[in-house]
Structures are given as C-alpha cells and as structure tokens.
C-alpha atoms as a PDB file:
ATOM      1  CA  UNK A   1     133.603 165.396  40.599  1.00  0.00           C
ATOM      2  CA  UNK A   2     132.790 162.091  41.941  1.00  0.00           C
ATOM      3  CA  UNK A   3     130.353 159.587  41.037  1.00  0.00           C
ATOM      4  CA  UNK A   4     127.091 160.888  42.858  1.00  0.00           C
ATOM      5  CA  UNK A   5     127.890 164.373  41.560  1.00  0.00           C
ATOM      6  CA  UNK A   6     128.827 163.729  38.775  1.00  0.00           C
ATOM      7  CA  UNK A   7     125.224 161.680  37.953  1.00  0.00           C
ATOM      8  CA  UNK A   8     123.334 165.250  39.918  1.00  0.00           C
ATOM      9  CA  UNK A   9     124.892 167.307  37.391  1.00  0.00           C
ATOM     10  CA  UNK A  10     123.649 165.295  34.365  1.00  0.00           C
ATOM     11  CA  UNK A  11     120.362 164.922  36.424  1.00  0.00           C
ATOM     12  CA  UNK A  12     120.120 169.012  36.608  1.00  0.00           C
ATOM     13  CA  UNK A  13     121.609 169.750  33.133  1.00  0.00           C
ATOM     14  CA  UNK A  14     118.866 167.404  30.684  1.00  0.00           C
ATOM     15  CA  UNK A  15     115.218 166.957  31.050  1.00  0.00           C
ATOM     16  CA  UNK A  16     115.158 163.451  30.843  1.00  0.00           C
ATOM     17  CA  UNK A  17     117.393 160.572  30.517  1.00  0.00           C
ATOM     18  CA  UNK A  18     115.409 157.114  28.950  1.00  0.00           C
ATOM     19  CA  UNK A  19     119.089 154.854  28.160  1.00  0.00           C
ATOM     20  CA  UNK A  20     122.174 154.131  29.599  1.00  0.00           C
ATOM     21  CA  UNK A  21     124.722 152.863  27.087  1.00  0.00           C
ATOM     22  CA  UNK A  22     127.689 150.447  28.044  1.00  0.00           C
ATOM     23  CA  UNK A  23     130.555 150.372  25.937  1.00  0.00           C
ATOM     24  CA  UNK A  24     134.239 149.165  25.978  1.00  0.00           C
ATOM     25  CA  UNK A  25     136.119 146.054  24.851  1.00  0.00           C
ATOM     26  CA  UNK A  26     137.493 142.901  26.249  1.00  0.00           C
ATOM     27  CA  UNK A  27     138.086 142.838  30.393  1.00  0.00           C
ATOM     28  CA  UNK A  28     136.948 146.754  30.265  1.00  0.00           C
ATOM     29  CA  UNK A  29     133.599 145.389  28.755  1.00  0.00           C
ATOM     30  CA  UNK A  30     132.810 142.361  30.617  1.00  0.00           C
ATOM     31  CA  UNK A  31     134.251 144.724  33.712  1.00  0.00           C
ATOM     32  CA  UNK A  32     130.615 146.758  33.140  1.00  0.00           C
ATOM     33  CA  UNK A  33     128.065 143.366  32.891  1.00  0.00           C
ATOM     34  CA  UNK A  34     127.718 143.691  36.770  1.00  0.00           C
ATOM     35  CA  UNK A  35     126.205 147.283  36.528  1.00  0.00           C
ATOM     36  CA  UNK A  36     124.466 146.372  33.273  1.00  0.00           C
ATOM     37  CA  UNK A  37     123.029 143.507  34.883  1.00  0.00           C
ATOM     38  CA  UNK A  38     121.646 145.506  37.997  1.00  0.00           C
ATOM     39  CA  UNK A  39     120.166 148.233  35.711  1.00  0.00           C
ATOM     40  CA  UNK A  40     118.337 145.436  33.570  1.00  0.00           C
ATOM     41  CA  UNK A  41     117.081 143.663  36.343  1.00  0.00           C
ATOM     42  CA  UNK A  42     116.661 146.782  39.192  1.00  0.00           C
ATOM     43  CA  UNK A  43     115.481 149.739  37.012  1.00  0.00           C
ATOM     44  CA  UNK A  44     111.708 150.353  36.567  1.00  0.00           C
ATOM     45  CA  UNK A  45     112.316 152.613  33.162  1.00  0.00           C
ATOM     46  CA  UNK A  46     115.655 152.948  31.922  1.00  0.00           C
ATOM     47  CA  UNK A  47     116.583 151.264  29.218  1.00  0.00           C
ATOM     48  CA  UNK A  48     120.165 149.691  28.869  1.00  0.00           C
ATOM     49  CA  UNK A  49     122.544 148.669  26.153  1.00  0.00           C
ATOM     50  CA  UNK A  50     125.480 147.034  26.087  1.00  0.00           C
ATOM     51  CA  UNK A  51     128.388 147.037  22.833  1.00  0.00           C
ATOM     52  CA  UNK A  52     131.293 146.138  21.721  1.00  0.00           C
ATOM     53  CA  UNK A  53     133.115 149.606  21.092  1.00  0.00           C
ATOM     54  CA  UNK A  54     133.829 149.315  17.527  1.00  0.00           C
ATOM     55  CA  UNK A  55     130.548 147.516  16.950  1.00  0.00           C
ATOM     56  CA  UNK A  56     129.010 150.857  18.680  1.00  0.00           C
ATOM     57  CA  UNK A  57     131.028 153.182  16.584  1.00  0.00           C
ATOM     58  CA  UNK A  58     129.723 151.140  13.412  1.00  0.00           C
ATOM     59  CA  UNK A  59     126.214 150.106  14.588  1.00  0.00           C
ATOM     60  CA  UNK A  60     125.032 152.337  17.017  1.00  0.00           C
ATOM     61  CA  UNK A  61     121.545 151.874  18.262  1.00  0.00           C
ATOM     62  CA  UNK A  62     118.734 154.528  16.943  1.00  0.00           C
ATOM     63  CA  UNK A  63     118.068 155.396  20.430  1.00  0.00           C
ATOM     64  CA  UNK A  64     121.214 157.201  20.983  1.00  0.00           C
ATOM     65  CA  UNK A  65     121.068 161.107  21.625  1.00  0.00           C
ATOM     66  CA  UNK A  66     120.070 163.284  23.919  1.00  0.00           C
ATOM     67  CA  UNK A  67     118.388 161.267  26.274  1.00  0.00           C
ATOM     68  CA  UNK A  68     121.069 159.009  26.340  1.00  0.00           C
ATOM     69  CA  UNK A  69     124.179 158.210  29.159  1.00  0.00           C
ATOM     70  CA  UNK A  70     127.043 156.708  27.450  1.00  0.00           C
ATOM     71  CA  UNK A  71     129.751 154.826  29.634  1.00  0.00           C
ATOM     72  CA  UNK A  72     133.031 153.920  28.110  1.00  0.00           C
ATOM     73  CA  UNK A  73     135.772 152.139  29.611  1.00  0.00           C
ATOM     74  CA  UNK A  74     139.542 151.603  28.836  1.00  0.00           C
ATOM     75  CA  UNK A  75     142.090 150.827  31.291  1.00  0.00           C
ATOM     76  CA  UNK A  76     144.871 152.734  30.193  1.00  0.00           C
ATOM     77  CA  UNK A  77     142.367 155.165  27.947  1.00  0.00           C
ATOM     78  CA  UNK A  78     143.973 154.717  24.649  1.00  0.00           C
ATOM     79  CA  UNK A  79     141.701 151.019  23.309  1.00  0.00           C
ATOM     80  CA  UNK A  80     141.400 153.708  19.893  1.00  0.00           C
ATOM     81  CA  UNK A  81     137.438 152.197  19.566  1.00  0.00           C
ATOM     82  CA  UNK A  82     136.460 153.180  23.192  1.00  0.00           C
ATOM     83  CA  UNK A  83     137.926 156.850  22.298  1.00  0.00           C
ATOM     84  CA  UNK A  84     136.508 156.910  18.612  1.00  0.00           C
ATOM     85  CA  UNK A  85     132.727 155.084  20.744  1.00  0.00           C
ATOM     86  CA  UNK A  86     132.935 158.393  23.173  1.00  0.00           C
ATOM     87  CA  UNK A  87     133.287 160.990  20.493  1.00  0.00           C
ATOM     88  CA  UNK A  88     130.496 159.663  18.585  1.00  0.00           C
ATOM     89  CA  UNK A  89     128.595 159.525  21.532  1.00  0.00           C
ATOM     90  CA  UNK A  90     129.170 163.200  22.049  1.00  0.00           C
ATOM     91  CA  UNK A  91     128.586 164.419  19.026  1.00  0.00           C
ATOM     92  CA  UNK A  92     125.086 162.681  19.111  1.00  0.00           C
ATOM     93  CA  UNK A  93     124.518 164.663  22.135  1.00  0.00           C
ATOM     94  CA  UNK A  94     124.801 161.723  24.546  1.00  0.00           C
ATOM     95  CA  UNK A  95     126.576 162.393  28.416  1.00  0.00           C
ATOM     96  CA  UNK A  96     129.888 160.852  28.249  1.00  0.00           C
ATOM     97  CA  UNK A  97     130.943 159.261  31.290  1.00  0.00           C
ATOM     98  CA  UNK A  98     134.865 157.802  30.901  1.00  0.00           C
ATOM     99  CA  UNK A  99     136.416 155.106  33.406  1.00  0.00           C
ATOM    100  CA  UNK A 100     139.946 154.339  33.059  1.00  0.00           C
ATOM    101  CA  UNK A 101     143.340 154.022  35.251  1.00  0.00           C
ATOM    102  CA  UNK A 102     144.855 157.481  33.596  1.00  0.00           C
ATOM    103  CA  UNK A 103     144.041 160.785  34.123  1.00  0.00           C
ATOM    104  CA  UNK A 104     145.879 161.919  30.935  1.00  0.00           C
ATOM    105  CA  UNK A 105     144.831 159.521  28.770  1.00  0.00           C
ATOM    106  CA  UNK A 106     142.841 160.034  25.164  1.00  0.00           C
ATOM    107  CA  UNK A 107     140.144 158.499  26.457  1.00  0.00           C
ATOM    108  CA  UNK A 108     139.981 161.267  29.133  1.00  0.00           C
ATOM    109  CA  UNK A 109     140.445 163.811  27.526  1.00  0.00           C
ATOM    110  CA  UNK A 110     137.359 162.698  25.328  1.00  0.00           C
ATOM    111  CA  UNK A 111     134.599 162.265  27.896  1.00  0.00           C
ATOM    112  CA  UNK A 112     132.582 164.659  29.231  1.00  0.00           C
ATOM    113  CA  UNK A 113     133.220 163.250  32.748  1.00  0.00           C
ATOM    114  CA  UNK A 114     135.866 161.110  33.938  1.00  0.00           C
ATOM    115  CA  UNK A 115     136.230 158.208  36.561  1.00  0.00           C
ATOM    116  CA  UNK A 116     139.836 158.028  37.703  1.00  0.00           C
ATOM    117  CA  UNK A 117     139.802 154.316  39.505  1.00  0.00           C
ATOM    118  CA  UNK A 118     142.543 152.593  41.608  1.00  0.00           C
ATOM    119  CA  UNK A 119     144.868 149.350  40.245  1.00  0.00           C
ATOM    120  CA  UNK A 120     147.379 147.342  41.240  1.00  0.00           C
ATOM    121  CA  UNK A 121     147.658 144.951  44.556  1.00  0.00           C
ATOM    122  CA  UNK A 122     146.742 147.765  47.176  1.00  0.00           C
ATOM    123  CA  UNK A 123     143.714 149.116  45.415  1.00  0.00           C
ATOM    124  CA  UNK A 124     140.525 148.464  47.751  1.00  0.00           C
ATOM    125  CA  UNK A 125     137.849 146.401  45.698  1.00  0.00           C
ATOM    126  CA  UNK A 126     135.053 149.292  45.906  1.00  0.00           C
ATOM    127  CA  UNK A 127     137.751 151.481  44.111  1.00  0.00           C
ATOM    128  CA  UNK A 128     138.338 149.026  41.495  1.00  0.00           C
ATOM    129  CA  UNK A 129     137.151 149.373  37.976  1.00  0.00           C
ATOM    130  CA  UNK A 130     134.421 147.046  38.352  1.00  0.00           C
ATOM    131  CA  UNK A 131     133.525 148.243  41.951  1.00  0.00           C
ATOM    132  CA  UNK A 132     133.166 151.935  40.904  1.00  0.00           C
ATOM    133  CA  UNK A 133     131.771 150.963  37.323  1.00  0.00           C
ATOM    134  CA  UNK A 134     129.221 148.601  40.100  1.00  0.00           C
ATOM    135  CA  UNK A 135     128.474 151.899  42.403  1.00  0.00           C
ATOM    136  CA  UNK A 136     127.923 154.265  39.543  1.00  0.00           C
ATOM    137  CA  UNK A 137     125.295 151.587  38.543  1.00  0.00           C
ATOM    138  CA  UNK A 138     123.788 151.755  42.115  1.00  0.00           C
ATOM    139  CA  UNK A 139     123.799 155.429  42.186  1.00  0.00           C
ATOM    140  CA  UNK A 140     121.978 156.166  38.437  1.00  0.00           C
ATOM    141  CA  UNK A 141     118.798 153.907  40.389  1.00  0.00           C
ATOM    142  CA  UNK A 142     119.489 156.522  43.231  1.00  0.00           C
ATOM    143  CA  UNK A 143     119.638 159.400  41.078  1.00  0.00           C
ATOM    144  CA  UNK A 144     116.872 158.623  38.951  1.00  0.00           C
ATOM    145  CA  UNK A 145     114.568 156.794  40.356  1.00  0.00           C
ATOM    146  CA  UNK A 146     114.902 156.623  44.310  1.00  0.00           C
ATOM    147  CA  UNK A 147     116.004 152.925  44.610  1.00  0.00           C
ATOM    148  CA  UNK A 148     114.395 151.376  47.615  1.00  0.00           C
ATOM    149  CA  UNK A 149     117.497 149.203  48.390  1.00  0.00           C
ATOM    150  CA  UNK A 150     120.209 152.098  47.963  1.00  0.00           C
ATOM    151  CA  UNK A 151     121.670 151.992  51.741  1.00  0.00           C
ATOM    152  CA  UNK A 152     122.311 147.658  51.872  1.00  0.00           C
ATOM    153  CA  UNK A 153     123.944 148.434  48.307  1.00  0.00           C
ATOM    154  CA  UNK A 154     126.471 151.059  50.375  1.00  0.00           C
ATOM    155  CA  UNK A 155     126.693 148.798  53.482  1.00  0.00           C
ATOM    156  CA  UNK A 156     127.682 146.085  50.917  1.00  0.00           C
ATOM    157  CA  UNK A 157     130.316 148.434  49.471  1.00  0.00           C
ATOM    158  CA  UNK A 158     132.005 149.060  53.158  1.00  0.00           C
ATOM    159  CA  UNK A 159     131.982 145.134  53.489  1.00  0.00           C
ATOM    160  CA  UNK A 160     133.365 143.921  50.073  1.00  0.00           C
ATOM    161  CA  UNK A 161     137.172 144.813  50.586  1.00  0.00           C
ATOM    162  CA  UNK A 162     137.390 142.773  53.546  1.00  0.00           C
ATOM    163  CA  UNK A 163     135.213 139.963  52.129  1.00  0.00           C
ATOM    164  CA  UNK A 164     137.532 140.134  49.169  1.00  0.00           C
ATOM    165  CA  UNK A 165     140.746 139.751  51.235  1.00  0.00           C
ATOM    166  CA  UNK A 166     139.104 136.775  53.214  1.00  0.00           C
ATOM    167  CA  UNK A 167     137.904 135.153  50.825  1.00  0.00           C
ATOM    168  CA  UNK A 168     141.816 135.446  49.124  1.00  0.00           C
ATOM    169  CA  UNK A 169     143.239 134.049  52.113  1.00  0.00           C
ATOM    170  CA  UNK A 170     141.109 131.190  52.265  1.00  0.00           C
ATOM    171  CA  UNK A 171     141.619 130.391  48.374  1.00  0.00           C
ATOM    172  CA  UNK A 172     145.525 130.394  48.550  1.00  0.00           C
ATOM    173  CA  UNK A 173     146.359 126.798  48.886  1.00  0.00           C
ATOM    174  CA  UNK A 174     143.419 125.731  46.727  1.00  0.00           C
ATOM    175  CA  UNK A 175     144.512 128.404  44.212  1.00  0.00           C
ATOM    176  CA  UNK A 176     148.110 126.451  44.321  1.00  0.00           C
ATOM    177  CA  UNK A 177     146.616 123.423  43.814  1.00  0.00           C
ATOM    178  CA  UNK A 178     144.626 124.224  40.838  1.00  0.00           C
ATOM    179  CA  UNK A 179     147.514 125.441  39.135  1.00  0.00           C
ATOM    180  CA  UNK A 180     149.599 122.141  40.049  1.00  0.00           C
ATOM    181  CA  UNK A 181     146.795 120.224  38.571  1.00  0.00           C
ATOM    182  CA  UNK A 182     145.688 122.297  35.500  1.00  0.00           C
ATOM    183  CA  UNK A 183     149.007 123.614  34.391  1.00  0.00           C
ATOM    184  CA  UNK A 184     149.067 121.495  31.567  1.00  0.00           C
ATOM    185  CA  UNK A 185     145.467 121.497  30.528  1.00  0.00           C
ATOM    186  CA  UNK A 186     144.966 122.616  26.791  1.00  0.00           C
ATOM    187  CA  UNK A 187     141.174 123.564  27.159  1.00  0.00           C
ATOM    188  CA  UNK A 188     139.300 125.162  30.017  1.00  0.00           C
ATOM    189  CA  UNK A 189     135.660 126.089  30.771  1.00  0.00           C
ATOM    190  CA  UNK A 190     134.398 128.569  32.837  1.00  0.00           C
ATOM    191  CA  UNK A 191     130.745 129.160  33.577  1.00  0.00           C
ATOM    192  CA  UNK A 192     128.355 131.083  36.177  1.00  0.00           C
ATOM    193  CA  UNK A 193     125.053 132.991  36.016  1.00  0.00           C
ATOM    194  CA  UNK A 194     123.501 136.309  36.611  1.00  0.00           C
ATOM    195  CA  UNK A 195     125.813 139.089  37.461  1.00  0.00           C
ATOM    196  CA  UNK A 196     128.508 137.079  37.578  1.00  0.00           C
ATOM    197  CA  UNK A 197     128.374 136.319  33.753  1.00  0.00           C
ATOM    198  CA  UNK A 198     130.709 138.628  32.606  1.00  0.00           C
ATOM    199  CA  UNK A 199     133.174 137.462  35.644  1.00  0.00           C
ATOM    200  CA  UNK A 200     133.313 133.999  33.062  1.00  0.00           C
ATOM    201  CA  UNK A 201     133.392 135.731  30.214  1.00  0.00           C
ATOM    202  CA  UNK A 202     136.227 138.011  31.154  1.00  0.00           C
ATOM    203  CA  UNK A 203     138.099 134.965  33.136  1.00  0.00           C
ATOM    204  CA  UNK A 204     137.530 132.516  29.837  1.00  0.00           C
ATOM    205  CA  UNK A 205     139.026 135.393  26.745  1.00  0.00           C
ATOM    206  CA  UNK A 206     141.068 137.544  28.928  1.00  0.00           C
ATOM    207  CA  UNK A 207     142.932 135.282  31.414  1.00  0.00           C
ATOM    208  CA  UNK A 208     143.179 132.167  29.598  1.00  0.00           C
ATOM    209  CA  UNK A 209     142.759 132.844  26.116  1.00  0.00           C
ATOM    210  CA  UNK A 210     144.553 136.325  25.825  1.00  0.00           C
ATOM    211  CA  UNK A 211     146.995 135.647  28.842  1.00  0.00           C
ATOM    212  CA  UNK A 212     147.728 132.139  29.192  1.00  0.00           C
ATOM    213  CA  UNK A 213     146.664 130.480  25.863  1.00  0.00           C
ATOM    214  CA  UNK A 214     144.805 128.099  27.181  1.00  0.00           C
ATOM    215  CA  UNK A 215     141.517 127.672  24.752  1.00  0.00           C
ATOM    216  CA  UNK A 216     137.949 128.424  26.754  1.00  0.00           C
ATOM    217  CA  UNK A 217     134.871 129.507  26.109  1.00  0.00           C
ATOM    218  CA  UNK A 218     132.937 131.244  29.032  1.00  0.00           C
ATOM    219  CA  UNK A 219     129.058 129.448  29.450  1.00  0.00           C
ATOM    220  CA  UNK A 220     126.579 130.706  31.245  1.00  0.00           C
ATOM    221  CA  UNK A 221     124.553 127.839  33.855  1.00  0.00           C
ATOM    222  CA  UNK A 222     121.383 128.071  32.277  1.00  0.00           C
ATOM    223  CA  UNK A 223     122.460 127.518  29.158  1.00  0.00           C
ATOM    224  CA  UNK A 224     124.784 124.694  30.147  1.00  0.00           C
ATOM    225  CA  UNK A 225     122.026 122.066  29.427  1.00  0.00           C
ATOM    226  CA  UNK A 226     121.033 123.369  26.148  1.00  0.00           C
ATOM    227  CA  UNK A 227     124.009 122.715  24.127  1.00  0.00           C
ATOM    228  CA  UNK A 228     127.451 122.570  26.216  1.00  0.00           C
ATOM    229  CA  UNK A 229     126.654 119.705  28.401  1.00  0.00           C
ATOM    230  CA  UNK A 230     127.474 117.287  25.861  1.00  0.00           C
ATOM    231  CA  UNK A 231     130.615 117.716  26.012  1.00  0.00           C
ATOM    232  CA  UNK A 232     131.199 116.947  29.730  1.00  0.00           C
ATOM    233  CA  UNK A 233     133.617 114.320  30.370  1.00  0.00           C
ATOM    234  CA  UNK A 234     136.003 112.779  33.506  1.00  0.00           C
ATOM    235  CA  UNK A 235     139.159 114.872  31.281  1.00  0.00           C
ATOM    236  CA  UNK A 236     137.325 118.404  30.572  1.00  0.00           C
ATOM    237  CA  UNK A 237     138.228 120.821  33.227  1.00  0.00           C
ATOM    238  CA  UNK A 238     135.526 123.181  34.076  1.00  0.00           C
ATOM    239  CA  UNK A 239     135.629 126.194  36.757  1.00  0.00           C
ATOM    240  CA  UNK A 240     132.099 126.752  37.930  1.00  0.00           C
ATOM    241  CA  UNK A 241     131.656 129.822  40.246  1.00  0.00           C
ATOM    242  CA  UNK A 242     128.055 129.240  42.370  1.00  0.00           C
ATOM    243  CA  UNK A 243     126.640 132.572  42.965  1.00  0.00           C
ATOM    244  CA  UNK A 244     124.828 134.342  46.154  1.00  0.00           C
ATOM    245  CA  UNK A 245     121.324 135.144  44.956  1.00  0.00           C
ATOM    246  CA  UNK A 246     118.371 134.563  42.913  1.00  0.00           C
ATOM    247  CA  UNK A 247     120.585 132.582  40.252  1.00  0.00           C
ATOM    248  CA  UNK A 248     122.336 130.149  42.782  1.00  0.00           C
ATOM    249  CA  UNK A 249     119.503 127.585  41.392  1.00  0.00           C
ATOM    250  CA  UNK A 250     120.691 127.478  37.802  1.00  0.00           C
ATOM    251  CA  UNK A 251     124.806 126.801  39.240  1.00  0.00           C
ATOM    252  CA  UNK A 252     123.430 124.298  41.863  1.00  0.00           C
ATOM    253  CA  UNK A 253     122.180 122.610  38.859  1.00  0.00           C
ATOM    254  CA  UNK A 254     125.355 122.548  36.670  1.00  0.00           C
ATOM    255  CA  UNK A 255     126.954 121.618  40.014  1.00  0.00           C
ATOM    256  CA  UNK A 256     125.113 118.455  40.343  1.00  0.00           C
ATOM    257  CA  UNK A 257     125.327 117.091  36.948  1.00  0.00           C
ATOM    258  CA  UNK A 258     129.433 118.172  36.273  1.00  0.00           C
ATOM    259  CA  UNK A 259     129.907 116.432  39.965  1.00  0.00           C
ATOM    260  CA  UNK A 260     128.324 113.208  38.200  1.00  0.00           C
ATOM    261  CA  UNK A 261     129.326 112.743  35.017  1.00  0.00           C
ATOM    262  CA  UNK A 262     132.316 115.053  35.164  1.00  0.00           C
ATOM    263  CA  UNK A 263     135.400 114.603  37.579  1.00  0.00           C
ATOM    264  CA  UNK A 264     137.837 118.112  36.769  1.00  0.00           C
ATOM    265  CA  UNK A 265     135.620 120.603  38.476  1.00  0.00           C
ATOM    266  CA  UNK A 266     136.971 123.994  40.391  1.00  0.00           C
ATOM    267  CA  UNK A 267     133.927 125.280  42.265  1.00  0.00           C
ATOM    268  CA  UNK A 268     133.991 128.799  43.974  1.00  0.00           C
ATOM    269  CA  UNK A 269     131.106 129.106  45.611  1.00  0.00           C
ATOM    270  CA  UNK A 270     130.187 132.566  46.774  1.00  0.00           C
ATOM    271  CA  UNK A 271     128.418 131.481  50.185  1.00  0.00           C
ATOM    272  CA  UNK A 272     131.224 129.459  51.437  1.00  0.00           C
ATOM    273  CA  UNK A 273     133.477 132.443  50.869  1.00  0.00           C
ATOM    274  CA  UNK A 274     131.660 134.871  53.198  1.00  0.00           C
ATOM    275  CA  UNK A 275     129.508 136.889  50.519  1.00  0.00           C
ATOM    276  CA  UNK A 276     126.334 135.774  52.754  1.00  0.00           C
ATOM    277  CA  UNK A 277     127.486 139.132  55.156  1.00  0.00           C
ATOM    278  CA  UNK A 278     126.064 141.646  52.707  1.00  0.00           C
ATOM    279  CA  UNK A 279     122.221 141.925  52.381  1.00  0.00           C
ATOM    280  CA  UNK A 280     119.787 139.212  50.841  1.00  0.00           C
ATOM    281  CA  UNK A 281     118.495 142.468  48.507  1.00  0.00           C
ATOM    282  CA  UNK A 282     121.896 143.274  47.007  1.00  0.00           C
ATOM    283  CA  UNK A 283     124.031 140.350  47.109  1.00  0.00           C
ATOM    284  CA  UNK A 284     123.728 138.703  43.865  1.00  0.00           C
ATOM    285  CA  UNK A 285     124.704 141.986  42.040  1.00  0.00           C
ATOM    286  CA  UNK A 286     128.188 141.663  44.268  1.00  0.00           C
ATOM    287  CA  UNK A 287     129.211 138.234  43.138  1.00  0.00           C
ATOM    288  CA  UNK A 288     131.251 139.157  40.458  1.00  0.00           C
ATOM    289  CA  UNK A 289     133.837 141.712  42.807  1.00  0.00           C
ATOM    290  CA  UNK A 290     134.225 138.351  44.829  1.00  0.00           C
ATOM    291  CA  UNK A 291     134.971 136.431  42.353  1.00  0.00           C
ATOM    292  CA  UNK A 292     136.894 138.070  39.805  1.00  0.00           C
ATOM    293  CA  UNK A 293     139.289 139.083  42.628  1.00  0.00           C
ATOM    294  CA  UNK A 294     139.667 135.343  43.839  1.00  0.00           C
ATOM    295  CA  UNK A 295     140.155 133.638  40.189  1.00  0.00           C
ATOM    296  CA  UNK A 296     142.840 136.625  39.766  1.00  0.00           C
ATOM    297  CA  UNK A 297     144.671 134.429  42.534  1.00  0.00           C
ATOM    298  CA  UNK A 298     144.313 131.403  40.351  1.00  0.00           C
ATOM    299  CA  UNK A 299     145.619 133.148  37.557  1.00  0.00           C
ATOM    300  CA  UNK A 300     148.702 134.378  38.692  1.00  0.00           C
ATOM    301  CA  UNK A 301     149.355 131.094  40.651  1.00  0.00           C
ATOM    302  CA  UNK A 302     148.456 129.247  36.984  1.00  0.00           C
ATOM    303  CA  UNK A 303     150.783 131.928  35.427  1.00  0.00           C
ATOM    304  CA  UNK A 304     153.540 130.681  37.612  1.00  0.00           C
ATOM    305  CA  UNK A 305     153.319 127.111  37.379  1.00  0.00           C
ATOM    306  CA  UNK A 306     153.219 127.205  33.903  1.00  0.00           C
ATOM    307  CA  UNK A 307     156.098 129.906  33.672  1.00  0.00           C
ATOM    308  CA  UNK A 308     154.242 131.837  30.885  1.00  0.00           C
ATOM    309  CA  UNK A 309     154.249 135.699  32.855  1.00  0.00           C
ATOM    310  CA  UNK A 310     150.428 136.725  32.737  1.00  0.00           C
ATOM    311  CA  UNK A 311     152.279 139.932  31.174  1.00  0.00           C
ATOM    312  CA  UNK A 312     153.075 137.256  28.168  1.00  0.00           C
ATOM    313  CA  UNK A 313     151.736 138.247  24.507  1.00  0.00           C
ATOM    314  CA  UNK A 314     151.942 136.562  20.493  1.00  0.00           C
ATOM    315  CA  UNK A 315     150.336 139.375  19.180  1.00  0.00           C
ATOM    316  CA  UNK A 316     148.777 142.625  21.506  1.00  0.00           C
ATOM    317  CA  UNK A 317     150.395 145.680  21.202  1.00  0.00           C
ATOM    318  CA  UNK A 318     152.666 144.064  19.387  1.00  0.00           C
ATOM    319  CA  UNK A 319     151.352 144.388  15.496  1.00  0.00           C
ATOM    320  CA  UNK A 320     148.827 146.383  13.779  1.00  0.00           C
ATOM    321  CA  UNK A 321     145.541 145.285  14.224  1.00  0.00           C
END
C-alpha cells in the first residue's frame, strides 16, 4: 500500500480518528517535527502528540487507543524503543503506521502498515524520510478533513527535488568554506523557527554532537531573545537558517541582532535558495526538506576538513546502553 491508501484504509476500517501520535528518537524524531508542525498548525480537529519513544513506552498519553494513529520511525527499524513504542501502541488498539529504510526490519514487522522510504545520494527528496513522513502529513488533512490547500502541497512535492539539487549546487563553495573556517570550533549553535525547528534540532544533537563532537544546542528564533542571546559574542559561531513563511519575522530578527553584536554567523536563507517557487500557502511547511538537505553538504564537507568520518562513533552501537 502506499501512503494515500494506506490512510483510506484506516479511514474505512474505524469510526473516528481524534489523535495522531509521533514517535521515534533522535534524527528519526526530529525527521517527523515538519509533519507535526503542519498538523498543529493546518488541522481544524485532530489532535497531535509528539514523544520520545521510550518516554512513550513509559508515559504514554491517556488519549491513546482506538481513536488514535500512531507513527513510529527508525531508520534501519531495530532503535529497540521505537519497536517496543509500536507494540504498545497496538495493543492499545492504536493504527500503527512504521517508516524506516528496511523492509525486514523489527520495526516492520511490528507495524500495522509500513513506509519503505529511499536513502543514500540518489534518493529524490519527496522519497526521503522526512519528505514521505511530510506527505503522509499532507495527506491525513486530505483524508480527514478535505484540506483546502492539498494540490500547491503536491505541486510543491514535484518541485522540491530540483529545488533541493539547486539549492546544493549553489551552497558548494560556501559549504567548503564553512568547514575551512569552523573546523576547529569547539561549540556551535544552530537555530530557526517554525517547521524548520526540528531541522536545528536534528542538525545541533545528530550532526555535531553525535557525529562530529562538536558541543551545540539547537534554539529556536523566538526564543533567542529570552535567554540565549546573552551569550552572543564576535567568537560564538552560530548557523541561523531564515525560513520561507509566516515565521521568516522571528529569523529576520535573530538575523539583525547576531549581524550586530555577533561576527561568526552561517545564514541559509530559504528565499535566496529558490524555495519562493512553491506556493505562498505551503511553503513554510517545506523549509525543513531544503534545508536539512543543504546543511547535510556542510556536514560532510565539515566531516572532511576535520578528518573525523561522519560514520565516526565513542560510544553508539558500540556498548550497551
């Protein structure tokens, strides 16, 4: 089955779904905020969660059951608190709907459904884990409740992949450069807004944290002046990705006072690489495919410089944990 018939079967099989539950860890969690984010801000009457897997298995919400669709993600299916997160959620009576990269894995075995997505360099962006996690989003306000800006969501989907390629081009020498400059930096922030939240998050504890150990902490733009700003500097590198959208406001803002009273600042800024072709009522929700697919660049051109292989561990998959 594929996405859209996959959500028509649920649609046919319950009488009513009230909650859709997002659940994974790490890069397979923050992989989901996009379509989290869309459902929060786009759906009239779902309600939507978002957890941690072993905080799920331990501390599910009370609104978990029948009514309930339960997404769980795990690249390579076998993250043991995504699989033990989608058996609990089926024996509460919850639809089970597992992404991951393997077809034979645990984790698919486990869910009801299963979402087989593409990885590596040749995978389109709409096939992606985020872009199909993104669509499946796009397609439960379809589904459910007739979403009035369904068909500039698919147009956007047909653009993305070339946007993303671009938009890759266009980054290459800057993504060289930032890695000449930042390759012995200790301490790196990244920060955004709306949808593209969980692009920081992901880029701060999975790429530099987990990857490159390089200490971060992911910061979302509003929040920037409540707290964080104090400890802007001309020596404290910050990567600040400006999103398309309703939230460009609250990274204009950051932008203005980090360009002051700061001096390391790396700045994607969705408009200047081409996101502006997809429409004004579905843009901001793809910022994230743009830029997590860009900073990847940066990452494995960071990786490089500093000769630590983004493949590099101290501890993951390595001890028991």
């Amino acid at each position: 089955m594929n996405i859209s018939e996959i959500l028509k079967d649920i649609k046919e099989s319950v009488s009513k779904i009230d909650n859709i539950i997002f659940v994974g860890c790490g890069g397979s969690l923050a992989a989901q905020y996009p379509a989290k984010y869309l459902l929060e801000n786009q759906s009239e009457n779902l309600k939507v969660g978002y957890f941690s897997s072993n905080e799920f298995v331990h501390a599910s919400p009370n609104y978990l059951g029948k009514s309930s669709i339960v997404i769980t993600v795990s690249h390579a299916g076998e993250t043991p608190e995504t699989v033990k997160a989608t058996k609990l959620a089926n024996e509460k009576g919850a639809k089970t709907i597992s992404f991951t990269w393997k077809k034979d894995s645990s984790l698919a075995k486990e869910g009801q459904y299963v979402v087989i997505y593409d990885w590596g360099k040749d995978a389109k962006v709409e096939n992606s884990k985020m872009g199909k996690l993104l669509f499946l989003a796009f397609e439960i306000l379809n589904v459910f409740e007739n979403y009035k800006n369904y068909q500039q969501a698919v147009d956007g989907f047909d653009k993305i992949n070339l946007i993303v390629q671009k938009a890759k081009k266009y980054s290459l020498k800057r993504a060289e450069k930032f890695a000449e400059n930042y390759k012995d930096s200790d301490i790196i922030y990244v920060m955004s807004s709306g949808a593209s939240t969980g692009a920081a998050y992901s880029y701060s504890i999975c790429i530099l944290l987990e990857m490159q150990w390089i200490n971060s902490a992911a910061i979302h733009s509003g929040e920037y002046f409540h707290g964080p700003f104090e400890i802007t500097d001309k020596e404290t590198p910050f990567i600040l990705m400006i999103n398309e959208g309703r939230t460009r406001p609250l990274d204009e803002r950051a932008f203005s006072f980090l360009s002051k009273y700061g001096e390391k600042l790396i700045v994607l800024d969705a408009k200047e690489l081409g996101l502006n072709t997809i429409d004004d009522t579905v843009i901001e929700f793809f910022n994230p495919l743009l830029f997590t697919n860009v900073l990847r660049l940066y990452a494995e051109k960071l990786a490089e410089k500093r000769k630590h292989p983004l493949s590099q561990r101290r501890y993951m998959w390595k001890l028991e944990y």
